[in-house]
Structure formats: structure tokens, C-alpha cells
C-alpha atoms as a PDB file:
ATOM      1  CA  UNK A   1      94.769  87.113 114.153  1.00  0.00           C
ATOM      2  CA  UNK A   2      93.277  86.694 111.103  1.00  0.00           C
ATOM      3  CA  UNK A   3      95.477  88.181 107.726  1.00  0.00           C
ATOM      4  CA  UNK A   4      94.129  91.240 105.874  1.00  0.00           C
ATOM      5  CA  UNK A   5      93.504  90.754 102.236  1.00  0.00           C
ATOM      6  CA  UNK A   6      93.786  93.635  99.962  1.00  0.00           C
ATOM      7  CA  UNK A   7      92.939  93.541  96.753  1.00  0.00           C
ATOM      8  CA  UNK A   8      95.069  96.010  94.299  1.00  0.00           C
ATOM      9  CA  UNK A   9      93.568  97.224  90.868  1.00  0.00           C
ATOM     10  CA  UNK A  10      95.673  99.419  88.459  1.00  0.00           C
ATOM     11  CA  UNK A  11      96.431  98.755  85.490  1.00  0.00           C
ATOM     12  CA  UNK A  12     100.187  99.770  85.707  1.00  0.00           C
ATOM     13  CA  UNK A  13     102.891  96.480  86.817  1.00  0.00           C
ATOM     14  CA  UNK A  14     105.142  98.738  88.224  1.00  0.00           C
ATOM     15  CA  UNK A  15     102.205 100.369  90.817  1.00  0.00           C
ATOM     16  CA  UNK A  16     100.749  96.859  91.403  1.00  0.00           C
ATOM     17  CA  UNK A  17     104.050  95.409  92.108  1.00  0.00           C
ATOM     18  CA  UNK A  18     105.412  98.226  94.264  1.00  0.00           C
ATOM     19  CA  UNK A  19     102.243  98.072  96.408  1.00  0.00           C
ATOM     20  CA  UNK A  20     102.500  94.579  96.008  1.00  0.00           C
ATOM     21  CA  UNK A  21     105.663  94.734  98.149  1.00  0.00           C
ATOM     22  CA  UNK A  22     104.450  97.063 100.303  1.00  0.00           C
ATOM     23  CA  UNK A  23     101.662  95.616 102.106  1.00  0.00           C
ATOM     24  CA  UNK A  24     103.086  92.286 102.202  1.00  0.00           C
ATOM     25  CA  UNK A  25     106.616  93.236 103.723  1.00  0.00           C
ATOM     26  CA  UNK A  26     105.378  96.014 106.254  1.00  0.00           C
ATOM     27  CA  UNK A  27     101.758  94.658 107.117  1.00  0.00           C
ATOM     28  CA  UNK A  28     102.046  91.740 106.231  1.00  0.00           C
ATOM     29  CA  UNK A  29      98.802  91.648 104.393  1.00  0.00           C
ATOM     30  CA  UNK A  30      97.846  89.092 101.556  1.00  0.00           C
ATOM     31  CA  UNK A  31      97.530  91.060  98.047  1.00  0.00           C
ATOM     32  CA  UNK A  32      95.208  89.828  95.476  1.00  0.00           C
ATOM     33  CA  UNK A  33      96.054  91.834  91.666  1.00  0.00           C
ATOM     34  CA  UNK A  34      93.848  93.023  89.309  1.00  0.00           C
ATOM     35  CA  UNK A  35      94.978  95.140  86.311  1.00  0.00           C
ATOM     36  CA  UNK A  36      91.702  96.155  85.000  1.00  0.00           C
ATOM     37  CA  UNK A  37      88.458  97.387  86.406  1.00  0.00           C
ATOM     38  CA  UNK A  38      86.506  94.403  84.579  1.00  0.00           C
ATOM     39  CA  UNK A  39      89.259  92.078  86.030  1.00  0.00           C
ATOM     40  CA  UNK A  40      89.079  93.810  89.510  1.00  0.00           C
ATOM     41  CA  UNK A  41      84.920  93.296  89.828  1.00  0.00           C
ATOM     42  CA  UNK A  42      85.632  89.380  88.771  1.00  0.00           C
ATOM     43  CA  UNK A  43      88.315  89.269  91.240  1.00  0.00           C
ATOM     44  CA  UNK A  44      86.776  90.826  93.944  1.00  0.00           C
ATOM     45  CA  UNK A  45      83.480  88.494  93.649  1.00  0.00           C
ATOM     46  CA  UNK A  46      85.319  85.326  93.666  1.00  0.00           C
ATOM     47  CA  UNK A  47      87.877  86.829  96.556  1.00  0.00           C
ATOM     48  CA  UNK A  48      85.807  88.459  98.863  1.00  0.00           C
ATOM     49  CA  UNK A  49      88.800  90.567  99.882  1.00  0.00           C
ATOM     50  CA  UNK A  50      88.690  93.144 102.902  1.00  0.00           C
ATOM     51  CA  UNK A  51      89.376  96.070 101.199  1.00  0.00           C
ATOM     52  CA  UNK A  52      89.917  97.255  97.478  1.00  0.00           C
ATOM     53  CA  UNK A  53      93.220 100.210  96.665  1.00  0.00           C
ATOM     54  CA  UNK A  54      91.729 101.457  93.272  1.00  0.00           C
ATOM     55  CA  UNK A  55      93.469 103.222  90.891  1.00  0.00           C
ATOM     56  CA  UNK A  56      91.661 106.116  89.076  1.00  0.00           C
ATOM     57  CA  UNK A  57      92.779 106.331  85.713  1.00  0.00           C
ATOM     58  CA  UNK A  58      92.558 103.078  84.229  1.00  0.00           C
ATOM     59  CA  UNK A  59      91.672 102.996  79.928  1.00  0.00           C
ATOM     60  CA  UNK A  60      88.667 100.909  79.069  1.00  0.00           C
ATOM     61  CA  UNK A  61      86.609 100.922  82.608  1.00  0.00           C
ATOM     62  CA  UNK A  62      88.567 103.674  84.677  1.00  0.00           C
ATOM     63  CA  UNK A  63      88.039 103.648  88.648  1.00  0.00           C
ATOM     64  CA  UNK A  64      85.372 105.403  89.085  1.00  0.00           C
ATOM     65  CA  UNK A  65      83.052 103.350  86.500  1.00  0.00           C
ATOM     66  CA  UNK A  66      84.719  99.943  88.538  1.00  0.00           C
ATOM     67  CA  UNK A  67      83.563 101.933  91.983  1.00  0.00           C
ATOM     68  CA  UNK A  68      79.957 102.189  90.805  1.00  0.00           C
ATOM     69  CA  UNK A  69      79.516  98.660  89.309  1.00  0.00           C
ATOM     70  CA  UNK A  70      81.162  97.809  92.436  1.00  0.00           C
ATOM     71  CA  UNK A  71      78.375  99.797  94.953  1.00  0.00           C
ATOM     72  CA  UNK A  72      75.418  98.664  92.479  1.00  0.00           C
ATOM     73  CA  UNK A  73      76.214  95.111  93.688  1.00  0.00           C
ATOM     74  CA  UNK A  74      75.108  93.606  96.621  1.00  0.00           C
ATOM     75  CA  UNK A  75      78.446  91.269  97.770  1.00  0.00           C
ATOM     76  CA  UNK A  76      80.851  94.461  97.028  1.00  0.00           C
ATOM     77  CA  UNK A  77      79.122  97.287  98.211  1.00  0.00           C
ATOM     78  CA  UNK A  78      80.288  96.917 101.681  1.00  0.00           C
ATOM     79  CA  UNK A  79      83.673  96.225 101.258  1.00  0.00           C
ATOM     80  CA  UNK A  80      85.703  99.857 101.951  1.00  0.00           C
ATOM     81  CA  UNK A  81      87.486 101.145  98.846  1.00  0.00           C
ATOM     82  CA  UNK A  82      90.064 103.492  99.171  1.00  0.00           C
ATOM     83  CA  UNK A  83      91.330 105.563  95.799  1.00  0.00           C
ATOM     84  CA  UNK A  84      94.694 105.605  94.197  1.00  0.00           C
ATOM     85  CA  UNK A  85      95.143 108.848  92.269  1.00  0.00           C
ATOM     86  CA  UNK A  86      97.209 111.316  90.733  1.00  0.00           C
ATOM     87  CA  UNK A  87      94.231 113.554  90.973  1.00  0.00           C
ATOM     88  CA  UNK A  88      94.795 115.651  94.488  1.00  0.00           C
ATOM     89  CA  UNK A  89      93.048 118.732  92.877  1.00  0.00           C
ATOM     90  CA  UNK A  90      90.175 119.925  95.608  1.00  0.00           C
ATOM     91  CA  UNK A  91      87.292 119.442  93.025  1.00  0.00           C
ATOM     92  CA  UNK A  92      88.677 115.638  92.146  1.00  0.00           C
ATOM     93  CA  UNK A  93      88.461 114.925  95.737  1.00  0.00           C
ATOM     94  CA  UNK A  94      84.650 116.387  96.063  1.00  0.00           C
ATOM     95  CA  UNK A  95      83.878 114.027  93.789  1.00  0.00           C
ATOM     96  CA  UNK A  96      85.660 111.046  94.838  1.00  0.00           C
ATOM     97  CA  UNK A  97      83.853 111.978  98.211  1.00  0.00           C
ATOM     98  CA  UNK A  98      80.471 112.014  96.861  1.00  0.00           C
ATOM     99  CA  UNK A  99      80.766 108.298  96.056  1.00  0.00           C
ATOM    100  CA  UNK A 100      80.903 107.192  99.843  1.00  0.00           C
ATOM    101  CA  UNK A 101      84.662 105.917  98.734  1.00  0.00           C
ATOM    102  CA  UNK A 102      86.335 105.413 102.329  1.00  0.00           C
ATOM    103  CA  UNK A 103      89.466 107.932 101.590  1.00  0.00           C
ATOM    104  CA  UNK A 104      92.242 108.491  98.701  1.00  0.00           C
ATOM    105  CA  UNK A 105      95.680 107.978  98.604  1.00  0.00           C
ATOM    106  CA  UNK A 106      97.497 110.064  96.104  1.00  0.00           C
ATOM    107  CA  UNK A 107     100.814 109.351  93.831  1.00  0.00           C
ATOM    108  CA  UNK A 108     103.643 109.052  94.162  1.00  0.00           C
ATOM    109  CA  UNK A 109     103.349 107.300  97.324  1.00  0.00           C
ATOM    110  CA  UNK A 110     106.046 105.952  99.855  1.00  0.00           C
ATOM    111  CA  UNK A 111     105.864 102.245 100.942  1.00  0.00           C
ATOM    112  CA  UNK A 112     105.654 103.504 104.613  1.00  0.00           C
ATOM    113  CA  UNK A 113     103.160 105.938 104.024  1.00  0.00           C
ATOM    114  CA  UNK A 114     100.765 103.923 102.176  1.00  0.00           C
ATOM    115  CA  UNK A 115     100.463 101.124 105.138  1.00  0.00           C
ATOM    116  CA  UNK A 116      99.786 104.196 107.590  1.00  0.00           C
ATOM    117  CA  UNK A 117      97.162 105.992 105.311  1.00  0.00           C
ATOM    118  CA  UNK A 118      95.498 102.688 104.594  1.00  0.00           C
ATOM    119  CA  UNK A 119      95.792 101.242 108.105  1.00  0.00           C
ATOM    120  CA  UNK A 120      94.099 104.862 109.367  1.00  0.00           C
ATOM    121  CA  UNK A 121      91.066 105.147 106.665  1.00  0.00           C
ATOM    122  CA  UNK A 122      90.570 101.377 107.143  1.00  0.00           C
ATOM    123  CA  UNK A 123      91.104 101.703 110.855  1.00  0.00           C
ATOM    124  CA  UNK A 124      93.030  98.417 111.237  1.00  0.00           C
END
């Protein structure tokens, strides 16, 4: 069986690390880190990774601007993205559905829970 690689981008150590940690100890997946959207896009081009955990609120290129660079190019726009936010409020989550995103995973988060809500939206 081929490994999973997920490719984390949030600009926050703690987040990255504790996700980090996660995915590698209950999945078992490789982790790839990115702490900025600009950093994430570069990452994700020379990585190729199988999906993308994307952290909303980011300060220079938040995740939503990263998301749409992302889908405007032609090697990322297939790879599922799945939203990390804070933002659970009904009107955040019309939007984040409007961009085709493939689901959102909201903060605070527990290790468990995160490998079930990603393994489910990315149906692995």
C-alpha cells in the first residue's frame, strides 16, 4: 500500500506540529509543512502531495486566496483540499462550499477526530 502524503499549511507551529503528530502516529501518513499560503503553493508544486489541510486565517495570503491560486492552476486543481478553520458560522461554511473545497474541519480539533474527518471527506 502506497503512504498518503498530506500536506499541512498554517501558519501557526503549534497547529502544524500537533497535526504533524497526528497523521503520522494514527495514519501513519507522510506530512509535508508549509507555514504560509505562498510557501504552501511552492510546496505543493514541487510535492505533488495527495491532499492539502488548509488553514483559513493565515496574514499575508490567507486560505482562501492560497485555495484559488491553487484551483487556477492546472497540477493543483485536482488535488482535494480540505479547510482548517475557526470559522463554523453557517454563512463561513456557504462560502467555503462554493469553492468546490472537499469539506472543513473546524478548531480545536482532537488528534482522533481529525484522522476520521479527513479519512471520511477524503474517503481513504
Amino acid at each position: 500500500m502506497v503512504n498518503k502524503r498530506v500536506l499541512i499549511i498554517d501558519d501557526e507551529p503549534g497547529i502544524r506540529q500537533i497535526v504533524q503528530i497526528s497523521l503520522k502516529a494514527i495514519a501513519g501518513w507522510e506530512v509535508l509543512l508549509a507555514s504560509s499560503g505562498k510557501e504552501g503553493i511552492i510546496m505543493a508544486l514541487a510535492e505533488l502531495p495527495d491532499a492539502i489541510l488548509l488553514d483559513v486565517m493565515m496574514p499575508e495570503m490567507d486560505g482562501i486566496s492560497t485555495f484559488k491560486q491553487m484551483q487556477i492552476n492546472p497540477v493543483l486543481q485536482f488535488i482535494p483540499t480540505i479547510l482548517l478553520t475557526a470559522k463554523a458560522q453557517s454563512t463561513e461554511k456557504n462560502l467555503f462550499t462554493e469553492l468546490a473545497i472537499t469539506g472543513i474541519i473546524t478548531k480545536p480539533f482532537k488528534a482522533p477526530d481529525l484522522v476520521k474527518q479527513m479519512r471520511s471527506l477524503l474517503h481513504w
